[in-house]
Protein backbone atom coordinates (compact mmCIF):
# COMPACT_ATOMS: atom_id res chain seq x y z
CA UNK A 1 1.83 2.78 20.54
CA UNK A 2 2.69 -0.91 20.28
CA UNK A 3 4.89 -1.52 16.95
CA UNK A 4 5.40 -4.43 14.56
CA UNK A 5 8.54 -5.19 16.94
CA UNK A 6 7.02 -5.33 20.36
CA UNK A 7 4.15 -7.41 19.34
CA UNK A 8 3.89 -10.60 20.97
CA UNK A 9 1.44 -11.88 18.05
CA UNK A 10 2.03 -12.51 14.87
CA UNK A 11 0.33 -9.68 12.58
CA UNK A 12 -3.14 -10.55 11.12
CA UNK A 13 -2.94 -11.95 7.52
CA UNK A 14 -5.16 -11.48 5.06
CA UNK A 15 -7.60 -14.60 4.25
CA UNK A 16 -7.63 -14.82 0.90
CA UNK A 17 -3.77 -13.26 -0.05
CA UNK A 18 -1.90 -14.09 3.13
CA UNK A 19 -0.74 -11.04 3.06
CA UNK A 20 -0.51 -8.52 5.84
CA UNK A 21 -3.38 -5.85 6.45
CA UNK A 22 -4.20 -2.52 7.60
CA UNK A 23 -2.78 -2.77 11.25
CA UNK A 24 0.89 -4.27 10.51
CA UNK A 25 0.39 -1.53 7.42
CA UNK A 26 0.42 1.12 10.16
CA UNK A 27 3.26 -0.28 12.09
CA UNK A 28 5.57 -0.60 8.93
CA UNK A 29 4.63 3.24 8.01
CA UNK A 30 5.44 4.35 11.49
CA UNK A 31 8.79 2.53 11.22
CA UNK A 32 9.58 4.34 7.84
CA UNK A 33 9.12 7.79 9.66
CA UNK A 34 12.42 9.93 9.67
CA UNK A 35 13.18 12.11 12.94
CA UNK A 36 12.08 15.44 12.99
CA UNK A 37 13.20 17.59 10.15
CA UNK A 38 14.60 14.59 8.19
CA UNK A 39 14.10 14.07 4.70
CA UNK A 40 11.22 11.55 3.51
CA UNK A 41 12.88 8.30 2.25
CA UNK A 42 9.69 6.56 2.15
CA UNK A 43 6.61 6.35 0.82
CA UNK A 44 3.13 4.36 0.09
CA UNK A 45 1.43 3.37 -3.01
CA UNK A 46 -2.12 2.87 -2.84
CA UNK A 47 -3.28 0.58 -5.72
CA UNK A 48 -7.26 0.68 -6.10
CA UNK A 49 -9.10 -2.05 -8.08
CA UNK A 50 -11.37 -1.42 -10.51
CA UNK A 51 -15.57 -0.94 -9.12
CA UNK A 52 -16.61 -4.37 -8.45
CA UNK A 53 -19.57 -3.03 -10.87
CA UNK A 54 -16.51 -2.92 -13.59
CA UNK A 55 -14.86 -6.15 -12.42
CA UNK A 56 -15.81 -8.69 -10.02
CA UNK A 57 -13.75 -8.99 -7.30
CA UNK A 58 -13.41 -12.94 -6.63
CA UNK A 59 -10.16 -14.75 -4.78
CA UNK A 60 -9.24 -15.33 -7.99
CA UNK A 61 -8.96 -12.18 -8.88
CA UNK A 62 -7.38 -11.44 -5.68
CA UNK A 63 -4.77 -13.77 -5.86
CA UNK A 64 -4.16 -12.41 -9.49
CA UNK A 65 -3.33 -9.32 -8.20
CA UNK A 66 -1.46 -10.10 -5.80
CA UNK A 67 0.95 -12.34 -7.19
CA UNK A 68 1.30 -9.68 -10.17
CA UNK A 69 2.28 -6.66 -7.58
CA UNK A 70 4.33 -9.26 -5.25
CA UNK A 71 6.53 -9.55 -8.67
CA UNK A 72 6.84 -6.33 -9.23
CA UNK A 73 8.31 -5.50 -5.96
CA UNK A 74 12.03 -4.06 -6.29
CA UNK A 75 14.29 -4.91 -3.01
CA UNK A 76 13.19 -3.50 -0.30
CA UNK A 77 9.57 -3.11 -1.06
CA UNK A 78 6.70 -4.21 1.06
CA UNK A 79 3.28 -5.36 0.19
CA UNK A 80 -0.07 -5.31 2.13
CA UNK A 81 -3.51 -5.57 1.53
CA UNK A 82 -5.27 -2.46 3.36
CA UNK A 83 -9.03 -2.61 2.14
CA UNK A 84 -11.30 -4.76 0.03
CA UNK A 85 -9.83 -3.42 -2.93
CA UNK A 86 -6.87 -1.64 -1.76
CA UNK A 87 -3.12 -3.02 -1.68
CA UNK A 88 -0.35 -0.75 -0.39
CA UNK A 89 3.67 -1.02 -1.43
CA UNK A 90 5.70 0.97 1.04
CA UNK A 91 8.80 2.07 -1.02
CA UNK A 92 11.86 3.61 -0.80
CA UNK A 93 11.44 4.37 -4.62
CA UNK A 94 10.28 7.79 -6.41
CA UNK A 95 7.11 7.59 -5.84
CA UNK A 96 5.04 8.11 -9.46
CA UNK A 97 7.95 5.71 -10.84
CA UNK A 98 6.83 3.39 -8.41
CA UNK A 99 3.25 3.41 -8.80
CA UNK A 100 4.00 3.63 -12.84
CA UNK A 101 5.56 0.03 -12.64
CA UNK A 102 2.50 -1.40 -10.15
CA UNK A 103 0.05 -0.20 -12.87
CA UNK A 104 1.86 -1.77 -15.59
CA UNK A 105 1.84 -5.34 -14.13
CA UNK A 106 -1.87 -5.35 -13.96
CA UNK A 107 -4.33 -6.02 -16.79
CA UNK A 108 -6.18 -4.11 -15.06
CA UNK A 109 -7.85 -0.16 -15.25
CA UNK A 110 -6.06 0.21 -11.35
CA UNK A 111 -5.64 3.84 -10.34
CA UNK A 112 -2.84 4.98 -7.53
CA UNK A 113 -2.31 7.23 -4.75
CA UNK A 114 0.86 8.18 -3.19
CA UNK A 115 1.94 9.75 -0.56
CA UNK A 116 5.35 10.09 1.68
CA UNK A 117 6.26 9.31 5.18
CA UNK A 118 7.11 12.48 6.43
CA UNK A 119 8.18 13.53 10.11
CA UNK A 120 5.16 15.48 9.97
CA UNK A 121 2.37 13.14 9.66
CA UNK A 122 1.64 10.02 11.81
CA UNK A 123 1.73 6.77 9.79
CA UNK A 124 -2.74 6.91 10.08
CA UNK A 125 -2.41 10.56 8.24
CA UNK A 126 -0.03 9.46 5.45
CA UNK A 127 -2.20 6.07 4.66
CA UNK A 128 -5.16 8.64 4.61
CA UNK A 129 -3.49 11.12 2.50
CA UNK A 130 -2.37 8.46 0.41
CA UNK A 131 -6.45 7.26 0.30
CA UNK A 132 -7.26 10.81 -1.01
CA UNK A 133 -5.13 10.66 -3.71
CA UNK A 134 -6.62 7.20 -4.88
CA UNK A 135 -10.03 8.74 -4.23
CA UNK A 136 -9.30 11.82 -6.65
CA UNK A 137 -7.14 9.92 -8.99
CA UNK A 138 -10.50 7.59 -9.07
CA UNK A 139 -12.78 10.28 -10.05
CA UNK A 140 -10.32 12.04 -12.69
């Protein structure tokens, strides 16, 4: 697998945010992985934007958003867009606490998913996990 570090290209940025996407997502996650049967020091936020049915989702809107979360980051925290509604915050932070203070910049009905980076799951399988828990979180 070829990491954020070996790449000879710059990552992908986002159009509209200029922020990085899905694929440099991945590489950060699989970074934040600790060695077999190591604690989890990591983990990702998933913050979901409201149903464009609720909210239209313009670049304004976009931009809102992600100025608001890129000023909510603590040190140490990384941002990323990773859908057409999704941003993710890899954090070193307790997770709910973290998502807690994402939600809270926002004027916004966002919901969150969490998830850590464990030894046991590749960085794909925690940013899915993570997806779940936005999905039910969503719904509930």
């Amino acid at each position: 697998m070829t990491t954020l570090l070996e790449r000879s290209a710059p990552p992908e940025l986002d159009a509209i945010t200029l922020l990085p996407g899905r694929a440099a997502l991945l590489d950060v996650l699989a970074l934040r992985r600790p060695a077999a049967g190591g604690p989890a020091v990591a983990g990702v936020v998933l913050v979901g934007l409201p149903s464009p049915a609720l909210v239209p989702l313009g670049a304004a809107l976009l931009l809102d958003v992600t100025a608001a979360l890129s000023g909510a980051l603590v040190e140490g925290e990384w941002l990323a867009r990773c859908g057409r509604a999704e941003f993710a915050v890899v954090t070193d932070e307790p997770l709910a606490a973290a998502a807690a203070r994402l939600r809270a910049v926002l004027d916004l009905p966002v919901v969150t998913g969490t998830h850590p980076v464990t030894a046991d799951h590749a960085a794909a399988d925690v940013l899915a996990l993570a997806a779940l828990d936005l999905a039910a979180a969503s719904r509930g």
